[in-house]
Protein backbone atom coordinates (compact mmCIF):
# COMPACT_ATOMS: atom_id res chain seq x y z
CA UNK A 1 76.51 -57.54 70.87
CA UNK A 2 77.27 -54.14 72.38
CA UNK A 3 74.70 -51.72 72.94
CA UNK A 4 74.09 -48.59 70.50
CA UNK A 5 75.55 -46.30 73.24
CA UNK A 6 78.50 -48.01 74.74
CA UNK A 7 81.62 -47.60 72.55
CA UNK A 8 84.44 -49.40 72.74
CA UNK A 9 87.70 -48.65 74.61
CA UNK A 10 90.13 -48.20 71.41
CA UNK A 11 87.39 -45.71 69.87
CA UNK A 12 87.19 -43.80 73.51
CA UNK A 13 91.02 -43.49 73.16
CA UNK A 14 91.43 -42.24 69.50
CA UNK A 15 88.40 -39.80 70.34
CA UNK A 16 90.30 -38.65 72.79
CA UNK A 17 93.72 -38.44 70.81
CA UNK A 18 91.80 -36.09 68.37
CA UNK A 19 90.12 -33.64 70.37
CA UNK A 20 93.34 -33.39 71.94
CA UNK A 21 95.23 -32.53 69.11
CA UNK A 22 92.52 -30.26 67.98
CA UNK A 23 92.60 -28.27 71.37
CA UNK A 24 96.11 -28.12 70.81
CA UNK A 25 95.89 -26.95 67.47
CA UNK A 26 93.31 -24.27 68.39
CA UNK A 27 95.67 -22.84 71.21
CA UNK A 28 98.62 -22.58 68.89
CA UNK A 29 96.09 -21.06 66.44
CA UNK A 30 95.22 -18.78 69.57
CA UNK A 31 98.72 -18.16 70.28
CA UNK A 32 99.79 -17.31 66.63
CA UNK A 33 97.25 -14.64 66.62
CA UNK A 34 97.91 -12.79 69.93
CA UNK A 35 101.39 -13.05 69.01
CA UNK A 36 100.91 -11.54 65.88
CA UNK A 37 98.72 -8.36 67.41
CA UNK A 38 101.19 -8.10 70.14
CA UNK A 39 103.99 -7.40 67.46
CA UNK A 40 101.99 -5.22 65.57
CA UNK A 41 100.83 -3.41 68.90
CA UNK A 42 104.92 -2.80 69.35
CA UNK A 43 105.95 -2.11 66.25
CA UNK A 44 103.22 0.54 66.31
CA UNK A 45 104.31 1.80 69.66
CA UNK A 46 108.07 1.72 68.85
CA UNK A 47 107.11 3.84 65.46
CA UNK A 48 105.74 6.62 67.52
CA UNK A 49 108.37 6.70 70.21
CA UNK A 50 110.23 6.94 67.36
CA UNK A 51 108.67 10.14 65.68
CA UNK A 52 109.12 11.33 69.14
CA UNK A 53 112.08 11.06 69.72
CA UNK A 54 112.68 13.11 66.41
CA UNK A 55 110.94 15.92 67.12
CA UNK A 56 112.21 16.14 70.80
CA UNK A 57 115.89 16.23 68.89
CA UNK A 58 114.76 18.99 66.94
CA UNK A 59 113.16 21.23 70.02
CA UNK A 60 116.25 20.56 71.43
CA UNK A 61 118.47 21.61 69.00
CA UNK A 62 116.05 24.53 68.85
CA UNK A 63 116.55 25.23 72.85
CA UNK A 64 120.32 25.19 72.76
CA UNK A 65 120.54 27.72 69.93
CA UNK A 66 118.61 29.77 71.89
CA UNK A 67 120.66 29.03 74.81
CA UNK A 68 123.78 29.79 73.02
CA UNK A 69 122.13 33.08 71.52
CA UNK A 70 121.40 34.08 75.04
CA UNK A 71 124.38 33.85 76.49
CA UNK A 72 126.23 35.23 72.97
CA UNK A 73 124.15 38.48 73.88
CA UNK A 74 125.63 38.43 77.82
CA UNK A 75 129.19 37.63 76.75
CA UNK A 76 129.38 39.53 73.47
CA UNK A 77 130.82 36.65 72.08
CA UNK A 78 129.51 33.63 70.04
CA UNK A 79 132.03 31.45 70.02
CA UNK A 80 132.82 31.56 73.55
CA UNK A 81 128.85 30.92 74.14
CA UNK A 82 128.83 27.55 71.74
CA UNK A 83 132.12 26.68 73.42
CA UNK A 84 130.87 26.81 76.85
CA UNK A 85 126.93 24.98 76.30
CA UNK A 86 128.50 22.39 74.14
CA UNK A 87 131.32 21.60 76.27
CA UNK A 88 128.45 21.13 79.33
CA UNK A 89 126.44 18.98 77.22
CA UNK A 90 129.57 17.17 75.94
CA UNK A 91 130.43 16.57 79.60
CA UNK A 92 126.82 15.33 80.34
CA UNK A 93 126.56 12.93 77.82
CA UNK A 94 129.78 11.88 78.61
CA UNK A 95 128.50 11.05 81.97
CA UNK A 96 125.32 9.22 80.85
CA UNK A 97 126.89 7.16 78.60
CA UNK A 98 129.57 6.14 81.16
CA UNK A 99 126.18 5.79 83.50
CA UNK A 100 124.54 3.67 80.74
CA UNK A 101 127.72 1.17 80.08
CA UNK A 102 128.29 0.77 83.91
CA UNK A 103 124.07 -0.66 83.46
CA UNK A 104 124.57 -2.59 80.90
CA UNK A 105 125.96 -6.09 80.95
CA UNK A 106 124.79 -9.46 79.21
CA UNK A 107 124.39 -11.26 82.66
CA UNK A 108 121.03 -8.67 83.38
CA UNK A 109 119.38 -10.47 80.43
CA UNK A 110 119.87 -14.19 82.30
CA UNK A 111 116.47 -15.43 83.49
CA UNK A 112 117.47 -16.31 86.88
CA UNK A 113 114.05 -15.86 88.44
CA UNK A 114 112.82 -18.62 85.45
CA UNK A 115 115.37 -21.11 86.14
CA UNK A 116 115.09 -21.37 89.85
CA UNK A 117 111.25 -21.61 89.20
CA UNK A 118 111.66 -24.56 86.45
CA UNK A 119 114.01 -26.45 89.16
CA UNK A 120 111.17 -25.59 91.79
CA UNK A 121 108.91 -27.54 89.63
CA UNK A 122 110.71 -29.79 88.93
CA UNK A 123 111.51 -30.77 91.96
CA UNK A 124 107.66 -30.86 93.02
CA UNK A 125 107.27 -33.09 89.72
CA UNK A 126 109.64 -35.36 91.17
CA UNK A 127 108.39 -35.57 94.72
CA UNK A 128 104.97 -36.10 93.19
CA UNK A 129 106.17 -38.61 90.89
CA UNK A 130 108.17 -40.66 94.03
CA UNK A 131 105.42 -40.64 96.45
């Protein structure tokens, strides 16, 4: 007869089975939930950067009327003042967006620092595994 505290090996084992898939199931519970504030922490941020960005595209509009009023007043001329800050602004985004394609390229979004780490591992797992 066993004794009132010893259990046996097959109980040890499925106690064991369980509170591992309940830890599991409480960090995917975990992880569901910081995901979820994390996207709502971005969306949040990206709405405001947003908003931002809309009012900074007004002031500027508001700046390079101005600009082109000033120098309307120098030249005595309106359309030679629109002509000349829109063509410099035409040739600098011209330039950043030639600037911003040359940055841009699908093989900057490969993980290479992530792959040579898993093969690291593995590796180790390997050697570990061997010896």
């Amino acid at each position: 007869m066993a004794e009132p505290g010893l259990r046996s090996i097959p109980t040890l084992v499925g106690d064991a089975i369980r509170e591992l898939r309940d830890l599991v199931g409480g960090e995917i519970a975990l992880f569901r939930t910081e995901l979820a504030l994390s996207v709502h922490h971005i969306s949040l941020g990206l709405s405001l950067l947003l908003m931002a960005a809309v009012f900074a595209i007004a002031g500027l509009f508001t700046l390079l009327l101005a600009l082109v009023k000033g120098i309307a007043v120098l030249l005595q001329s309106d359309a030679l003042a629109a002509l000349i800050v829109g063509g410099d602004f035409l040739l600098l985004a011209i330039g950043l967006g030639l600037f911003g394609r040359s940055k841009t390229s699908l093989s900057t979004l490969e993980p290479t620092r992530t792959g040579r780490q898993v093969k690291q591992d593995a590796k180790v797992l390997t050697e570990r595994i061997d010896t």
